[in-house]
N, C-alpha and C. Protein backbone atom coordinates (compact mmCIF):
# COMPACT_ATOMS: atom_id res chain seq x y z
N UNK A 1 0.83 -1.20 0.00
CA UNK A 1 0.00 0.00 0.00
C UNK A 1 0.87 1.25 0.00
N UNK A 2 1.98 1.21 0.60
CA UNK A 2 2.80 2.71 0.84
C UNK A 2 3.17 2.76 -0.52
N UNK A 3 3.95 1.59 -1.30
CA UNK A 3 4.23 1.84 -2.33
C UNK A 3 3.45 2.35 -3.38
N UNK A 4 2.03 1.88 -3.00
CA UNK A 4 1.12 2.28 -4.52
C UNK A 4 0.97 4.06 -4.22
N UNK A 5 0.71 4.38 -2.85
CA UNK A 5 0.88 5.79 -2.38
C UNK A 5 1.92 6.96 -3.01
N UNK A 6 2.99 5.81 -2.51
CA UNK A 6 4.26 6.97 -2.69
C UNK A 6 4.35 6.88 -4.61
N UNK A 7 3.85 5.47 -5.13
CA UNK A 7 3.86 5.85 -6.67
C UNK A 7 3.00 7.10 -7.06
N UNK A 8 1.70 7.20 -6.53
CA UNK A 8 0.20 8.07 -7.12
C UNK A 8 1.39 9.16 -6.60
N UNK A 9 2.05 9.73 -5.60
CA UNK A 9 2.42 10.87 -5.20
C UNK A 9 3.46 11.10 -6.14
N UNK A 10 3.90 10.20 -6.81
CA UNK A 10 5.34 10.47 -7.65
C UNK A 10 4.34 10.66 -9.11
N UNK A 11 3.75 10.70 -9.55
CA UNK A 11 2.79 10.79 -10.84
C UNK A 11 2.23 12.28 -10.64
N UNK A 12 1.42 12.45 -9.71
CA UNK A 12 0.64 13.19 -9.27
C UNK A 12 2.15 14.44 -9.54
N UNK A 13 3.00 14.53 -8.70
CA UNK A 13 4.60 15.66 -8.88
C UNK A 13 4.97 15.37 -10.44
N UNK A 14 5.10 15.00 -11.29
CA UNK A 14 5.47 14.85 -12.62
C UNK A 14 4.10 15.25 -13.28
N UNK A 15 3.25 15.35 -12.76
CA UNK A 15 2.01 15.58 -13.74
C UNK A 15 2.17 17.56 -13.93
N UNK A 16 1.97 17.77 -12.32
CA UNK A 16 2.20 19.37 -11.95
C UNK A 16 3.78 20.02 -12.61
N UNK A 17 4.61 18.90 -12.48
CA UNK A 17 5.59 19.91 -12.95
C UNK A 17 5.86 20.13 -14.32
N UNK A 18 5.13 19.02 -14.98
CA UNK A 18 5.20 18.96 -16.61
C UNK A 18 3.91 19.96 -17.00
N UNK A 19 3.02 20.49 -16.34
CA UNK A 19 2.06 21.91 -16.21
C UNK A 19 3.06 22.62 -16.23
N UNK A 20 3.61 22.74 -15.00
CA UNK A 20 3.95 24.01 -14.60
C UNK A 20 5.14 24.44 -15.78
N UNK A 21 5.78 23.50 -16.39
CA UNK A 21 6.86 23.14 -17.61
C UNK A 21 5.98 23.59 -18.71
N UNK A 22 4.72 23.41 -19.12
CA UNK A 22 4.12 23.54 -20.30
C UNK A 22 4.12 25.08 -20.68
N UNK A 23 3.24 25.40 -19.42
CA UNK A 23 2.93 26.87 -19.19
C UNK A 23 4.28 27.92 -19.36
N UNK A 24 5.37 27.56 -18.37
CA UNK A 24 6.67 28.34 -18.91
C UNK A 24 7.21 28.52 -20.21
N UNK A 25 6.91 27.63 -20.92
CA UNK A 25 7.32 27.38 -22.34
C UNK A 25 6.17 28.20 -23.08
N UNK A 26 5.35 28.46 -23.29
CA UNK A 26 4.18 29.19 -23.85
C UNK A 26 4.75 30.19 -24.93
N UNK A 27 4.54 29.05 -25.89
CA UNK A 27 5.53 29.79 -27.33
C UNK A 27 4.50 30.89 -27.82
N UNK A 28 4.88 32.45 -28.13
CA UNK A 28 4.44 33.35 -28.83
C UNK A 28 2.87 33.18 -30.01
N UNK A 29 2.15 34.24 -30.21
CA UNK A 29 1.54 34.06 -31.07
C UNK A 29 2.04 35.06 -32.41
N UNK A 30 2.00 35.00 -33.19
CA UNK A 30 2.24 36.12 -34.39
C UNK A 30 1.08 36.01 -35.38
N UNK A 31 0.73 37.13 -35.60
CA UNK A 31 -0.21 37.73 -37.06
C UNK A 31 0.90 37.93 -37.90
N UNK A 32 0.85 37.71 -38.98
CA UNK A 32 2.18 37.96 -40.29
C UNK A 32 0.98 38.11 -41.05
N UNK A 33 0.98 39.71 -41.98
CA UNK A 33 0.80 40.03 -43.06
C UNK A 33 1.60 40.68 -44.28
N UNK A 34 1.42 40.28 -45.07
CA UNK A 34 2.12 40.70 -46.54
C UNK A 34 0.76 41.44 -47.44
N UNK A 35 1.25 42.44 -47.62
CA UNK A 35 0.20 42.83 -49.07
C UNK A 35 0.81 44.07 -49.62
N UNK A 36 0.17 44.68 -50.15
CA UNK A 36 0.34 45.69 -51.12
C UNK A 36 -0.78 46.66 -51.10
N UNK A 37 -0.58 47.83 -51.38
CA UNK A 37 -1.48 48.63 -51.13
C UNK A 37 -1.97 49.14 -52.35
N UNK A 38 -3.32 48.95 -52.29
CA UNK A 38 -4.06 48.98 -53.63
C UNK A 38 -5.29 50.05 -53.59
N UNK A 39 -5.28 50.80 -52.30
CA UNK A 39 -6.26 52.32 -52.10
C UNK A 39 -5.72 52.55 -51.06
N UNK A 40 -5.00 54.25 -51.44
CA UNK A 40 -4.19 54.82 -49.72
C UNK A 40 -5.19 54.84 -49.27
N UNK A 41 -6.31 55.50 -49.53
CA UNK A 41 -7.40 56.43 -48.50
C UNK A 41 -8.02 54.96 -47.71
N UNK A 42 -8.57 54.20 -48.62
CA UNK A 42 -9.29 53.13 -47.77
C UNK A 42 -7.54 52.44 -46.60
N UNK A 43 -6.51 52.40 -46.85
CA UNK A 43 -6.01 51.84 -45.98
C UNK A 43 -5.38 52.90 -44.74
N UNK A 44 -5.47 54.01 -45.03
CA UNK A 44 -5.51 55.05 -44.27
C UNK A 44 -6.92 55.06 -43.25
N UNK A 45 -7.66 54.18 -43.37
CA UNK A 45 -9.11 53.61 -42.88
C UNK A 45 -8.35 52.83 -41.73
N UNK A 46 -8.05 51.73 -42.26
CA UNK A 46 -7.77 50.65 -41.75
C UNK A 46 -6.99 51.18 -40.43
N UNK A 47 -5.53 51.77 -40.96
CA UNK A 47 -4.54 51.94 -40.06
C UNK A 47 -4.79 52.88 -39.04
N UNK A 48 -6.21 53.56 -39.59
CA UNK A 48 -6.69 54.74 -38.06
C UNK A 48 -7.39 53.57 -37.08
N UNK A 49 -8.07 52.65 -37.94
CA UNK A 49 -9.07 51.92 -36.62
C UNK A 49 -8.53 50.83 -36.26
N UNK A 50 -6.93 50.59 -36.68
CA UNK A 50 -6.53 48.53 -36.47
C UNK A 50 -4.91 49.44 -35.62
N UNK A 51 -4.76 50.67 -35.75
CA UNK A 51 -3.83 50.82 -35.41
C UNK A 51 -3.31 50.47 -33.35
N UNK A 52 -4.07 51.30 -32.99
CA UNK A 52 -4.08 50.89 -31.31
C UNK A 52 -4.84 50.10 -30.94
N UNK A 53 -5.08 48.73 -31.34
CA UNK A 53 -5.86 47.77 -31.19
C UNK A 53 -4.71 46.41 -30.20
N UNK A 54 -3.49 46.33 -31.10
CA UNK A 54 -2.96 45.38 -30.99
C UNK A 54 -2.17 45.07 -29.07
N UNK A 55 -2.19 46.30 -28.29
CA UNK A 55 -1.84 46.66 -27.22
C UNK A 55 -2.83 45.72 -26.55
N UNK A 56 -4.60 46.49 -26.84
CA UNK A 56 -5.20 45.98 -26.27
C UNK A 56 -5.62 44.69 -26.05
N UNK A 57 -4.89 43.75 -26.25
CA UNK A 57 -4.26 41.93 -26.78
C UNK A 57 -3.79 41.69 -26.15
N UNK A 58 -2.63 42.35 -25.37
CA UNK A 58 -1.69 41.94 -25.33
C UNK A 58 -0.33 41.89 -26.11
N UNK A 59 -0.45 42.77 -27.53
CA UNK A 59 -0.01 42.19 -28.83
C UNK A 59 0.83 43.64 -28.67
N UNK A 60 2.21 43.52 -29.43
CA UNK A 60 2.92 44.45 -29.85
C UNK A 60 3.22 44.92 -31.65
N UNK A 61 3.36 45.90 -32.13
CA UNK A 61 4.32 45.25 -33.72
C UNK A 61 5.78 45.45 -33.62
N UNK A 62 6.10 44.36 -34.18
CA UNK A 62 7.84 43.89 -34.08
C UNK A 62 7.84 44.31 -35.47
N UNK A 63 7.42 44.72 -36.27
CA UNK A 63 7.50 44.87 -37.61
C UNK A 63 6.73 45.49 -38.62
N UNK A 64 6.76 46.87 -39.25
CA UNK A 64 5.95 47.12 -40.01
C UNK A 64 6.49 47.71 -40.94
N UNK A 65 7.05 47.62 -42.28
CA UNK A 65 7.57 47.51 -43.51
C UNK A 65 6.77 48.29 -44.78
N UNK A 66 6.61 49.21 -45.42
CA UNK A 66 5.87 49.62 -46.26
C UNK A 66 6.70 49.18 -47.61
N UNK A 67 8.00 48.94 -47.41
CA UNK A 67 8.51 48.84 -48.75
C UNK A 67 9.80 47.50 -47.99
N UNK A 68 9.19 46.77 -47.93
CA UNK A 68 9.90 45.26 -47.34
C UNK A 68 10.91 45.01 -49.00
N UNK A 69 12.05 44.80 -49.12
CA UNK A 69 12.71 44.12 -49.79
C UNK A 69 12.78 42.65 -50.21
N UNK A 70 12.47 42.60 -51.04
CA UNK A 70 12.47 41.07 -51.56
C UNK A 70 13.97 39.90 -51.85
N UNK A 71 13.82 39.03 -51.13
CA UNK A 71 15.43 38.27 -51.37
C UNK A 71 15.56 36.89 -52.45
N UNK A 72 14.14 36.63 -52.19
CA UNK A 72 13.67 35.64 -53.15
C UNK A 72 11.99 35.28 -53.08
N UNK A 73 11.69 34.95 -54.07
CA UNK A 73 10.32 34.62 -54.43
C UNK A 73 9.68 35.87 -54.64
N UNK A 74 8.08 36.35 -54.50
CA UNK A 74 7.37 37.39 -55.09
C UNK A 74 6.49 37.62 -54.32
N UNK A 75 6.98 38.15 -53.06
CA UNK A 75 6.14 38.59 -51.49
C UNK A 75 5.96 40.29 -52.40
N UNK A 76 4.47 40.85 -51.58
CA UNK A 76 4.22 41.80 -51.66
C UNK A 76 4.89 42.81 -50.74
N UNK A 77 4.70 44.23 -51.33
CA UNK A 77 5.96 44.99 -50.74
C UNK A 77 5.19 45.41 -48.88
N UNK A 78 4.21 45.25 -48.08
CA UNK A 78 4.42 45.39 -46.97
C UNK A 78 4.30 44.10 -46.08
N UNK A 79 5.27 44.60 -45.49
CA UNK A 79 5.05 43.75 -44.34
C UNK A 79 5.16 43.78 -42.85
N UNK A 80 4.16 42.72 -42.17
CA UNK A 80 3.63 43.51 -40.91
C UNK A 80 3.68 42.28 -40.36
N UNK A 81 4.09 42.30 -38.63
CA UNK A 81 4.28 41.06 -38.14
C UNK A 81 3.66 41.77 -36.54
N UNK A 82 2.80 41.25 -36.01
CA UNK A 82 2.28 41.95 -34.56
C UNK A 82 2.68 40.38 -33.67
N UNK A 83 3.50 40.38 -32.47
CA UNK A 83 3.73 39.56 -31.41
C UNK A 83 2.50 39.77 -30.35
N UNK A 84 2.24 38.44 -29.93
CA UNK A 84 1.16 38.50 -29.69
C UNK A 84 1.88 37.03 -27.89
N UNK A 85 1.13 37.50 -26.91
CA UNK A 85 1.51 36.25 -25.84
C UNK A 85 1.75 34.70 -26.47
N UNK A 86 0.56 34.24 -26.89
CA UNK A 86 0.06 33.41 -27.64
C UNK A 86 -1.16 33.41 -28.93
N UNK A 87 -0.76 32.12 -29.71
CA UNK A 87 -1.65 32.07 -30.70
C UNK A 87 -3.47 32.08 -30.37
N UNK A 88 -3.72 32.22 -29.43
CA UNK A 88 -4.73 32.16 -28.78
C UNK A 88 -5.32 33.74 -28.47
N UNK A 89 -4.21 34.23 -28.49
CA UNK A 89 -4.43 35.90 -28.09
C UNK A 89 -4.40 36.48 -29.25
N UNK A 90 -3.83 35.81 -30.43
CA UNK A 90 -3.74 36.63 -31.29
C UNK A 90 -5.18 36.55 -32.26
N UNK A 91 -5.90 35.25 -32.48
CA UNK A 91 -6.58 35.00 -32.72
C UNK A 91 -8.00 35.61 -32.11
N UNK A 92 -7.79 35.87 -31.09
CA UNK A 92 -8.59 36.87 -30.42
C UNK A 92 -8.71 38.43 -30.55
N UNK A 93 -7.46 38.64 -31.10
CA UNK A 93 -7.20 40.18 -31.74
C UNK A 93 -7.65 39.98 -33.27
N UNK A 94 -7.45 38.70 -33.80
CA UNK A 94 -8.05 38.63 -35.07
C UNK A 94 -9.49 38.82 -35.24
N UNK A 95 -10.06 38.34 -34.36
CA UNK A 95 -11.20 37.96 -34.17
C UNK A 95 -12.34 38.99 -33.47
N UNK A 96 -11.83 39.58 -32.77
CA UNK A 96 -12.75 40.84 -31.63
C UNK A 96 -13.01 41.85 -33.19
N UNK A 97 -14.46 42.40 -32.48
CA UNK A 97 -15.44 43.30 -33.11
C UNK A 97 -14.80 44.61 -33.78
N UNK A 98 -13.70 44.60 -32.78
CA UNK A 98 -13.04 46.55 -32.94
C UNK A 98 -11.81 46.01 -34.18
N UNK A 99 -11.46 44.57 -33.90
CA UNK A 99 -10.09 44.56 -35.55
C UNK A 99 -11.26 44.27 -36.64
N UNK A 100 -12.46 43.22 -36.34
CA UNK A 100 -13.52 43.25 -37.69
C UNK A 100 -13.72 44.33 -38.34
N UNK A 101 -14.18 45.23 -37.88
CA UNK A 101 -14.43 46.81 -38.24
C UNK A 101 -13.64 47.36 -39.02
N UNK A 102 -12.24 47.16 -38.53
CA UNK A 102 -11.16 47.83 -39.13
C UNK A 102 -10.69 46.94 -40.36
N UNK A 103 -10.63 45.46 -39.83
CA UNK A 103 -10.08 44.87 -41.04
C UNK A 103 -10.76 44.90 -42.42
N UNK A 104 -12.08 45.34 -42.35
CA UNK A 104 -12.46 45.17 -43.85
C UNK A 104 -11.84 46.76 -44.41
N UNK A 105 -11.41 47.83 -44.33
CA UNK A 105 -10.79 48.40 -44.75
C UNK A 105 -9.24 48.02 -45.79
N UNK A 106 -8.89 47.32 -44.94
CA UNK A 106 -7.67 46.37 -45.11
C UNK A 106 -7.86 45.66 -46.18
N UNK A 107 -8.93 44.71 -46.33
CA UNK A 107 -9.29 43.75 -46.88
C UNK A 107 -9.46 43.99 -48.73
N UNK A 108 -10.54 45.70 -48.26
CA UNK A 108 -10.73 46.56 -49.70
C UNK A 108 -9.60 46.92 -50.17
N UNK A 109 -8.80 47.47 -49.18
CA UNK A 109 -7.65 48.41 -50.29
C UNK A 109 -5.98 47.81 -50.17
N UNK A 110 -5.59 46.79 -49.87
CA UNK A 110 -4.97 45.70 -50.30
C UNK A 110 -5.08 44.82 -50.82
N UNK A 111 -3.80 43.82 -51.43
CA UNK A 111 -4.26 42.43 -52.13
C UNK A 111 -3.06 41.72 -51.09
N UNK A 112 -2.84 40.55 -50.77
CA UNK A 112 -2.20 39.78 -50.26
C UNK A 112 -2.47 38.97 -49.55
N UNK A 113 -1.74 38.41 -48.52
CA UNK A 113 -2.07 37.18 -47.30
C UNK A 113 -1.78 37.87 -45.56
N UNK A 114 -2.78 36.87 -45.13
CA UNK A 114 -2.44 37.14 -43.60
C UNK A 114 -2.40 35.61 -42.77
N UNK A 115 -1.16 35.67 -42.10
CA UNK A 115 -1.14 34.09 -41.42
C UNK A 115 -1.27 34.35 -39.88
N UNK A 116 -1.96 34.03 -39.08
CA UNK A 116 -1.40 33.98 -37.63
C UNK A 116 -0.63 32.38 -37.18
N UNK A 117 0.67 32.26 -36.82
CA UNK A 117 1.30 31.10 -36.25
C UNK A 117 1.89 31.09 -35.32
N UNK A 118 2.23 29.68 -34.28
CA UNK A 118 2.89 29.97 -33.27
C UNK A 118 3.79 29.98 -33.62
N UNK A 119 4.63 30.92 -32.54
CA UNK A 119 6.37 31.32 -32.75
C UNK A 119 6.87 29.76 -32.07
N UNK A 120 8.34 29.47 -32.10
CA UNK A 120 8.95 28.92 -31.66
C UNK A 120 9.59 29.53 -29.95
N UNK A 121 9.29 28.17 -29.06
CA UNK A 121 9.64 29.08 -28.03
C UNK A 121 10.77 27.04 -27.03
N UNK A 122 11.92 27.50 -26.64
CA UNK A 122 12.72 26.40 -26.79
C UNK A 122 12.18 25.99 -25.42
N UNK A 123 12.88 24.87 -25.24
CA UNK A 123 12.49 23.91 -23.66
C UNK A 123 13.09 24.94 -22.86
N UNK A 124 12.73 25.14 -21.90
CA UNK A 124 13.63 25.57 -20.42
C UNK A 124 14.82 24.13 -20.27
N UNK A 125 15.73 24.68 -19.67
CA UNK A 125 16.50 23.79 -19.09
C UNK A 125 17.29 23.92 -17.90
């Protein structure tokens, strides 16, 4: 009996610390957009109502590029990358009423792609 005890107690400590391990590790979220601007005025829309949004997330921009350089392949010339806690948060900045609003501005007067993915975030050790 002690043994089956002291096993459940040794499971039970590997369960919590591989939590408490998961949670520390909590790899980044990122929005990555590429496009091109295809109406200033409508994206002059966009960037008044999507601009101080990304704070309220949680989310920062690590990156915003109007004339991004190309090294290979045929990416459009902006590019925009917002850090976000997690992909979960960012998706939530994708997703809330106040970026909807704004994003169809975006949507009209650009052409390109938008990805949200998780960042890479390494083991603790």
């Amino acid at each position: 009996m002690k043994k089956l005890i002291i096993g459940a107690a040794s499971v039970i400590m590997i369960a919590v610390a591989s939590t408490g391990h998961a949670q520390d590790t909590q790899a980044p979220g990122y929005m990555i957009a590429n496009y091109t601007i295809k109406d200033e005025a409508g994206f002059k829309k966009y960037m008044e109502g999507a601009g101080p949004l990304a704070p309220k997330f949680g989310g920062k921009i690590i990156v915003f590029n109007l004339n991004a350089t190309a090294v290979e392949g045929k990416p459009q010339s902006v590019m925009a990358i917002a850090e976000f806690p997690s992909v979960t948060d960012a998706r939530r900045f994708y997703n809330s009423p106040e970026y909807t609003a704004a994003r169809k501005f975006r949507v009209d007067s650009t052409e390109g792609s938008v990805v949200i993915t998780e960042g890479f975030a390494p083991p603790k050790q």
